[in-house]
Protein backbone atom coordinates (compact mmCIF):
# COMPACT_ATOMS: atom_id res chain seq x y z
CA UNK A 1 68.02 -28.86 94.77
CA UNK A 2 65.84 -25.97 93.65
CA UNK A 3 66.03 -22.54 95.64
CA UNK A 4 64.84 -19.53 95.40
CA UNK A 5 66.75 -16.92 96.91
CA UNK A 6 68.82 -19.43 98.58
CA UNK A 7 65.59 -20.94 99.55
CA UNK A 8 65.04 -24.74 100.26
CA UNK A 9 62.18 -26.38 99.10
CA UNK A 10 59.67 -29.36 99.60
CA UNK A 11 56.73 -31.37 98.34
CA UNK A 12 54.11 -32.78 100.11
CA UNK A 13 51.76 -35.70 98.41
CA UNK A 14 49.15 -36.51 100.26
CA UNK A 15 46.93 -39.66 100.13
CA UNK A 16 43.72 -40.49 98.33
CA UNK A 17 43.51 -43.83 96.59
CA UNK A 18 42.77 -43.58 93.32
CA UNK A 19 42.38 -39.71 93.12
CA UNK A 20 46.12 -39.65 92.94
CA UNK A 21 45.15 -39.09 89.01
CA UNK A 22 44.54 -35.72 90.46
CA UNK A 23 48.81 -35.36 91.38
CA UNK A 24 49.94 -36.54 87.98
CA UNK A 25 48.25 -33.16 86.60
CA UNK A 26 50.06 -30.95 89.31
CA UNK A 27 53.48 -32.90 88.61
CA UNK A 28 52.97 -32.42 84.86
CA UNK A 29 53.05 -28.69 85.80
CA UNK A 30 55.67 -28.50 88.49
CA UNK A 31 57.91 -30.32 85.89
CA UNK A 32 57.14 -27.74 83.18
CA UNK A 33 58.05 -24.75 85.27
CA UNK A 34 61.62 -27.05 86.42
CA UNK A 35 60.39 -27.50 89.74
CA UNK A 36 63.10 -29.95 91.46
CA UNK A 37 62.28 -30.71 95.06
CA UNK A 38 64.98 -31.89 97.79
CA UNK A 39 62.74 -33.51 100.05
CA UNK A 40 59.46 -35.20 99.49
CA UNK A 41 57.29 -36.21 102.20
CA UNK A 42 54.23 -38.44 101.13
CA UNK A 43 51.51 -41.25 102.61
CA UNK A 44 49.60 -43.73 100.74
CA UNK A 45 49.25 -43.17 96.73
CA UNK A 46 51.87 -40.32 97.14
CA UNK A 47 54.36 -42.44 98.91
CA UNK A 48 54.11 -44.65 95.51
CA UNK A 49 54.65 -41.29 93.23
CA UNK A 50 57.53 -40.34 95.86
CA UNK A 51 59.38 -43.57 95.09
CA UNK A 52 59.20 -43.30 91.35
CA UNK A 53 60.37 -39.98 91.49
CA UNK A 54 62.86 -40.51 93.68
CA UNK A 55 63.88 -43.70 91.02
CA UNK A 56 64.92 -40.41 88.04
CA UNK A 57 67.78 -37.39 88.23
CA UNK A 58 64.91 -35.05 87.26
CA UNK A 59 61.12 -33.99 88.18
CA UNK A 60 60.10 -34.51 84.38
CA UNK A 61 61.89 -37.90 83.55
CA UNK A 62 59.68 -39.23 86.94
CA UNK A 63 56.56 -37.27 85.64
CA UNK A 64 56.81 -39.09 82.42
CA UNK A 65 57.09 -42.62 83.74
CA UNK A 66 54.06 -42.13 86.21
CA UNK A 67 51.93 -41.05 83.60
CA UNK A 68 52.48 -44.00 81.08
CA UNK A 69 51.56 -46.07 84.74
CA UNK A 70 48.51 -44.05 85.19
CA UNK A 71 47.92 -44.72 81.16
CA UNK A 72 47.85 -48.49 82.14
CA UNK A 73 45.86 -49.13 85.11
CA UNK A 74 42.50 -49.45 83.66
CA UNK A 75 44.37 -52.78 81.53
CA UNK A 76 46.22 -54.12 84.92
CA UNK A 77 42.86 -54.29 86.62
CA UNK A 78 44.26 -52.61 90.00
CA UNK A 79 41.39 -53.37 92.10
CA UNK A 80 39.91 -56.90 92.40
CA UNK A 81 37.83 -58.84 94.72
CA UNK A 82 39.63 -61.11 96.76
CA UNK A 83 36.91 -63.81 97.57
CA UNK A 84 39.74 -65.65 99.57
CA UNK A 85 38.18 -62.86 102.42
CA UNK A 86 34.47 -64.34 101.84
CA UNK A 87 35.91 -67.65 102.19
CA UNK A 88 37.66 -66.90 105.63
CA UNK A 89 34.98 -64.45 106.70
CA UNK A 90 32.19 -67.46 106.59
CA UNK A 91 35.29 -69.86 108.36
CA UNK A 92 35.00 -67.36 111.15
CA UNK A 93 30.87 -68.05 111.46
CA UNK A 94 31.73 -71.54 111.18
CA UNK A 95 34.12 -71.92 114.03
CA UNK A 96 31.84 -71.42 116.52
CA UNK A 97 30.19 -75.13 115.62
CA UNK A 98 33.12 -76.86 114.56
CA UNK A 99 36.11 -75.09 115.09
CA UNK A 100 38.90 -78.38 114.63
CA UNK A 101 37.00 -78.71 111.10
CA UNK A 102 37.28 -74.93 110.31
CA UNK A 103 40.92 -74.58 110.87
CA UNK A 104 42.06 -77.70 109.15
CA UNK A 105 40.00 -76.84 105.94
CA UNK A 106 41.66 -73.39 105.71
CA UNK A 107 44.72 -75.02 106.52
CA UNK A 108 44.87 -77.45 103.28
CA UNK A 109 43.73 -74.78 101.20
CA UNK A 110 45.90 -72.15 101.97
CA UNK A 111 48.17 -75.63 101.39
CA UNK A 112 47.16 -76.18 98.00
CA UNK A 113 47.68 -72.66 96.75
CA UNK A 114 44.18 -71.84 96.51
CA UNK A 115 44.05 -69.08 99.10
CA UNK A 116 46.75 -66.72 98.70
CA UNK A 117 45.74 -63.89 101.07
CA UNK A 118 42.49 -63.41 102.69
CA UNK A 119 42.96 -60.46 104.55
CA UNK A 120 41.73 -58.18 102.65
CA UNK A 121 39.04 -56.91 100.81
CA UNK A 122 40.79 -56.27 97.55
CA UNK A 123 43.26 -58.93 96.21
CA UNK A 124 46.59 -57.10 97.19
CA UNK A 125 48.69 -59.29 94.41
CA UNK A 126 47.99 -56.46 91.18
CA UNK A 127 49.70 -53.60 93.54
CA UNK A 128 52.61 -55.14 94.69
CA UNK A 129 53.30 -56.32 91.40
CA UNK A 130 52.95 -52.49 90.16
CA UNK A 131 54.98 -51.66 92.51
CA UNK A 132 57.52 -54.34 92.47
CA UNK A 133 57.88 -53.78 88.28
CA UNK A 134 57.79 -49.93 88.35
CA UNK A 135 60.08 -48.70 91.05
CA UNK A 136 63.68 -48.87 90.69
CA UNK A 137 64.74 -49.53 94.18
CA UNK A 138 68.63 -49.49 93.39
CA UNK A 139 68.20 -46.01 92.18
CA UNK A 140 66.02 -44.93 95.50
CA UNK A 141 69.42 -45.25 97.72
CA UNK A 142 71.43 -43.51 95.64
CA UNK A 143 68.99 -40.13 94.95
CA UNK A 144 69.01 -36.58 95.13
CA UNK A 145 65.91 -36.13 96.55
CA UNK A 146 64.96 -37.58 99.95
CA UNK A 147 61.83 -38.88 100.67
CA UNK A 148 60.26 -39.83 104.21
CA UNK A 149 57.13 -41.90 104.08
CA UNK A 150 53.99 -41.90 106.70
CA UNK A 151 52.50 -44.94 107.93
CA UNK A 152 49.72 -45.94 110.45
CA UNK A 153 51.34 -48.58 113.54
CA UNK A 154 48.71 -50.89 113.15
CA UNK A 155 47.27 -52.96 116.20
CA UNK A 156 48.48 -56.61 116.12
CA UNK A 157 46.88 -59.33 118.89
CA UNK A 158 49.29 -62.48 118.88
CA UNK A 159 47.07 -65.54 118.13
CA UNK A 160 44.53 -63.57 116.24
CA UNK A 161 44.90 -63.23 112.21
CA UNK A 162 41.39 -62.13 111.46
CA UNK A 163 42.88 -58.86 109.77
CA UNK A 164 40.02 -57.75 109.01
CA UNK A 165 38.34 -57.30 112.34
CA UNK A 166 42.15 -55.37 113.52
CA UNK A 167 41.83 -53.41 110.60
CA UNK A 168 38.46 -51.95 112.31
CA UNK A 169 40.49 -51.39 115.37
CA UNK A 170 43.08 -49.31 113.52
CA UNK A 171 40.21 -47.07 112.20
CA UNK A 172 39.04 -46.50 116.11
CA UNK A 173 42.32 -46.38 117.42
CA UNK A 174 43.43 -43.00 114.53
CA UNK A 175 40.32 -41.39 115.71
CA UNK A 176 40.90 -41.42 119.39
CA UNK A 177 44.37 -39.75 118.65
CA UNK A 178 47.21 -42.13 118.05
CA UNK A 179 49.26 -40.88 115.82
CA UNK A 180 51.34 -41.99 112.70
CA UNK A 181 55.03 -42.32 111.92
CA UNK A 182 57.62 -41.15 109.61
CA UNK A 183 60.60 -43.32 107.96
CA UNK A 184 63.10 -42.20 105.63
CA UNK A 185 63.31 -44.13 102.67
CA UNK A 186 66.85 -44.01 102.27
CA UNK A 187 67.45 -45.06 105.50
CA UNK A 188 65.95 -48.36 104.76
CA UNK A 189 68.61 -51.53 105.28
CA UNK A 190 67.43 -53.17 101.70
CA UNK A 191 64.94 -53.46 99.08
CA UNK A 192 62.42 -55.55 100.92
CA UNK A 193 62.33 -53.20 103.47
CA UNK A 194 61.58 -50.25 101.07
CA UNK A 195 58.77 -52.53 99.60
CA UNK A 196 57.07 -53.47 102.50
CA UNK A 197 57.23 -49.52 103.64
CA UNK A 198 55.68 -48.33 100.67
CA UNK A 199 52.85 -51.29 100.54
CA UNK A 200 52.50 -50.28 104.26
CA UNK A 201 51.63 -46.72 103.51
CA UNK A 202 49.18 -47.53 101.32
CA UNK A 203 47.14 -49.75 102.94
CA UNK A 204 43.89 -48.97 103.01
CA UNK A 205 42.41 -50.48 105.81
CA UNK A 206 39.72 -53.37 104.99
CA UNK A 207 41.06 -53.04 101.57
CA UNK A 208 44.61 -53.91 101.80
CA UNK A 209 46.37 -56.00 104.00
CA UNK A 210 48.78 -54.65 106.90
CA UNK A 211 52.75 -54.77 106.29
CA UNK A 212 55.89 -55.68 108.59
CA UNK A 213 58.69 -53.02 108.67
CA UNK A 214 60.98 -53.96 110.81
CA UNK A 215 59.24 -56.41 113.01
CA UNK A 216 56.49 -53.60 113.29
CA UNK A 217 53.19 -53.46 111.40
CA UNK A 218 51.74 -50.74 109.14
CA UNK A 219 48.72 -49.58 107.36
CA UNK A 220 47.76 -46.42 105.48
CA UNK A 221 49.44 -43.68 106.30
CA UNK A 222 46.51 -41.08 105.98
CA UNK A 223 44.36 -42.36 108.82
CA UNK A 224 45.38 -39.85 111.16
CA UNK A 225 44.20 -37.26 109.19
CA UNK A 226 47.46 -35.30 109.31
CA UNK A 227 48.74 -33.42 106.07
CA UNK A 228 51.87 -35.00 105.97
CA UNK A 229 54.47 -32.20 106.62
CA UNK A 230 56.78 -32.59 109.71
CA UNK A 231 60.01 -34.00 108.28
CA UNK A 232 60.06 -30.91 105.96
CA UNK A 233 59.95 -28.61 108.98
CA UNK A 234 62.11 -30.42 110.86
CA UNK A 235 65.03 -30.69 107.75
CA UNK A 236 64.77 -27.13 107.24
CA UNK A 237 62.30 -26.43 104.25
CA UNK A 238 61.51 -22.78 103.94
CA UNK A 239 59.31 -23.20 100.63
CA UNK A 240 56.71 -26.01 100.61
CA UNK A 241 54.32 -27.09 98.15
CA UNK A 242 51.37 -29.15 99.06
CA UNK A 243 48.87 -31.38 96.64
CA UNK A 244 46.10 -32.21 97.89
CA UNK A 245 43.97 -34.74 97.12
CA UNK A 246 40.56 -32.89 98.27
CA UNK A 247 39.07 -29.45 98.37
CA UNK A 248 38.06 -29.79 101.75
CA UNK A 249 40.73 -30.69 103.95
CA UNK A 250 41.81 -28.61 106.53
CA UNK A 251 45.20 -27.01 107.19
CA UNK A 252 46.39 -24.31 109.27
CA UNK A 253 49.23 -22.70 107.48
CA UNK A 254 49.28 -19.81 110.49
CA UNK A 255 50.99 -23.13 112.23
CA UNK A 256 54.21 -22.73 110.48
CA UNK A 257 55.12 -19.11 109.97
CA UNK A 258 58.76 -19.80 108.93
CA UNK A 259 57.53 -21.57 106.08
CA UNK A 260 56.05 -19.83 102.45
CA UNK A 261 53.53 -23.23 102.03
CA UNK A 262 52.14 -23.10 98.40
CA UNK A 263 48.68 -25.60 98.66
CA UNK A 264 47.70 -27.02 95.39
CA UNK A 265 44.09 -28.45 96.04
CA UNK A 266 40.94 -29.41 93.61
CA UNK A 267 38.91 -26.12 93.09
CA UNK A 268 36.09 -28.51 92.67
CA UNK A 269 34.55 -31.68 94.06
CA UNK A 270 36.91 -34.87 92.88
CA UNK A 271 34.70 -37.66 94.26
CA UNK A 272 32.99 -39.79 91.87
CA UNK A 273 29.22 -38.66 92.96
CA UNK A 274 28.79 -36.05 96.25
CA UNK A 275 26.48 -38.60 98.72
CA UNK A 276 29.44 -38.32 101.36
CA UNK A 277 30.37 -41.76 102.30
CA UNK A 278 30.37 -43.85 99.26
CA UNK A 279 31.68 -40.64 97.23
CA UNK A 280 34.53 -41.09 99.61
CA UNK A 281 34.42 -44.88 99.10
CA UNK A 282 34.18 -44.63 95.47
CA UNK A 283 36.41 -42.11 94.75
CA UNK A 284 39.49 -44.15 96.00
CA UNK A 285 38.86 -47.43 93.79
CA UNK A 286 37.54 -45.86 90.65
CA UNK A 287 40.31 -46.25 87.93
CA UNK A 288 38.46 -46.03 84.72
CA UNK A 289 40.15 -43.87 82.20
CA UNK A 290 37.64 -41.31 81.78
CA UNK A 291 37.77 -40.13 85.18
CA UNK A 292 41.80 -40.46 85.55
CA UNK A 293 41.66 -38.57 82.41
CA UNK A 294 39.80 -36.24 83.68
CA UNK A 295 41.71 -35.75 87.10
CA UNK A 296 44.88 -35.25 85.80
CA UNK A 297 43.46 -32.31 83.42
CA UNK A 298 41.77 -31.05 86.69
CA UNK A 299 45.51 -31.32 88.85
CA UNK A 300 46.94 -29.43 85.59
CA UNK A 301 44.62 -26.87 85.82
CA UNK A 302 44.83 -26.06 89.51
CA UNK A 303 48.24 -25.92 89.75
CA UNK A 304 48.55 -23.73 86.70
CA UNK A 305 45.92 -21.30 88.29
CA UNK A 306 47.56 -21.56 91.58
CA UNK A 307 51.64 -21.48 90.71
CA UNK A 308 51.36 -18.85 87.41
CA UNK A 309 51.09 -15.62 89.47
CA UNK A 310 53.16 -16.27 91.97
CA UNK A 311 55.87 -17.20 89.08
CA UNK A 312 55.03 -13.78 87.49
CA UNK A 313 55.63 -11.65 91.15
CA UNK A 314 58.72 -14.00 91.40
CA UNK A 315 59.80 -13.53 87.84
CA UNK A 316 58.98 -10.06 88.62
CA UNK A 317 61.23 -9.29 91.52
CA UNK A 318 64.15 -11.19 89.68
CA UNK A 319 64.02 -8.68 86.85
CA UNK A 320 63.58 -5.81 89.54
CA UNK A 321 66.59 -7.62 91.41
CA UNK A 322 68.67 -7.57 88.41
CA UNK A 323 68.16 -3.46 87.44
CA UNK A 324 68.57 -2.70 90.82
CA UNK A 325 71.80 -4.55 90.91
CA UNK A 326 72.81 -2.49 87.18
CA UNK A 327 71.87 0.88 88.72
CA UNK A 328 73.84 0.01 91.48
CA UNK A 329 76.91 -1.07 89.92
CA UNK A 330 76.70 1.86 87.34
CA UNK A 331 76.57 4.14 90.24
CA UNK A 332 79.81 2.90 91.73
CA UNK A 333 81.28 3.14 88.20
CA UNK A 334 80.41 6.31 87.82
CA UNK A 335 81.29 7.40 91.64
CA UNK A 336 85.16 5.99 90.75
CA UNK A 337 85.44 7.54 87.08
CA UNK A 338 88.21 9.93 87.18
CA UNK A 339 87.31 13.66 86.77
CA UNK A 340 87.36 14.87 83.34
């Protein structure tokens, strides 16, 4: 646990797809400055840097494995078409004419192997592998830093599989106010369960497919819009530090005036190009190494700016701490010297 002054303190990770580049930069700096957080609260990409953290002792040893991840994406090929959608997508055209025909040719392919999952947009297959080879879920149970994990509860019709369509539904049901939930990672009964959660959270909906947690079903944690920060009020946190994953989100720190809340966001635009949609879009699939190159320089940068003068006042008030305490002390000294 790190304190100051007694202090307890948090991180907050927020979502963003592939601008989670952007985190690796403000980690690189938290862990230079020995930052070592109790509780981390996280959705979607950060969920995934929550868990490897949460998988090392210290801040740096966690830092250092997520970047040589980061290093490697471009070569795993994260994001790929899944054209086992197209194929079900034109089966659900086709049903309308010949629905017996439909169902029994998806049927024997699905069979044969050929269609894996064709729920999504993207093939889900690279990141669960990533996840399943780069996590240490042994380690998770047994850590020194908790971590609690937001996820979506996505809408589920019995008889209907056509994810992609529910998927839609989740996106209209998060902006007419439902809400998402919070689960402790440690709390989880066994390794599959932690999986699922953290494949769950980062679920971007059309793009990856929904998970079961418990007999419940999850997507992305981020669609409600919320800066995911609740379990670290509610355990106690009195010093939080949030990274956010864009310049323009809003948060009312006035909301939580028992809290000193630290936000670490991009000083400039992170999107791949500023048209508003398909920056968005683009922003959260774009993996190239230039540009996570360039993020985590950014995420360096910004956290540098943002953290070094409040470590100066800090550093500041220590040493002002530590004469006051001398004068003091040397004044009772003196006070109980005998008389000459």
């Amino acid at each position: 646990m790190t304190t100051l002054n007694n202090s307890k303190i948090g991180l907050v990770l927020t979502g963003g797809g592939a601008k989670g580049a952007y985190q690796i930069g403000v980690l690189k700096y938290l862990a230079e400055i020995n930052f070592e957080p109790e509780i981390i609260t996280a959705t979607s990409i950060g969920a995934l840097h929550g868990a490897i953290l949460c998988s090392y002792s210290s801040l740096k040893e966690g830092v250092n494995h997520l970047e040589q991840i980061w290093n490697q994406l471009e070569d795993i090929e994260l994001i790929k078409p899944n054209h086992n959608a197209v194929i079900k997508t034109l089966s659900y055209g086709v049903k309308t004419i010949s629905p017996h025909f439909t169902e029994w040719t998806m049927n024997l392919l699905e069979n044969l192997g050929i269609i894996k999952n064709h729920n999504s947009i993207f093939d889900p297959e690279p990141l669960e592998n990533l996840v399943r080879e780069n996590i240490d879920f042994d380690k998770i149970f047994n850590s020194n830093k908790e971590l609690w994990v937001k996820v979506f509860p996505a809408w589920k019709i019995p008889g209907i599989d056509y994810d992609l369509i529910l998927n839609l539904i989740d996106l209209f049901r998060a902006k007419t106010g439902v809400k998402s939930e919070w689960l402790k990672l440690q709390d989880c009964q066994d390794i599959d369960t932690i999986y699922n959660l953290l494949l769950a959270s980062a679920a971007i909906p059309l793009a990856f497919p929904q998970k079961s947690v418990n007999g419940k079903f999850y997507s992305d944690g981020s669609l409600d819009g919320e800066i995911p920060i609740k379990p670290l009020i509610d355990r106690g946190c009195t010093h939080i530090i949030i990274v956010h994953l864009s310049n323009g989100v809003k948060f009312d720190r006035s909301n939580y005036p028992q809290q000193t809340i630290i936000e670490i966001r991009p000083e400039e635009i992170i999107n791949s190009f500023n048209t508003v949609i398909l920056g968005d879009l683009n922003s959260l699939f774009d993996f190239s190494s230039t540009r996570i190159k360039m993020l985590k320089n950014r995420g360096y940068q910004d956290a540098k700016k943002s953290l070094e003068n409040i470590i100066k006042a800090i550093n500041i008030k220590s040493e002002q701490q530590i004469s006051e305490n001398y004068l003091i002390n040397s004044t009772k000294q003196l006070l109980n010297d005998l008389p000459l």
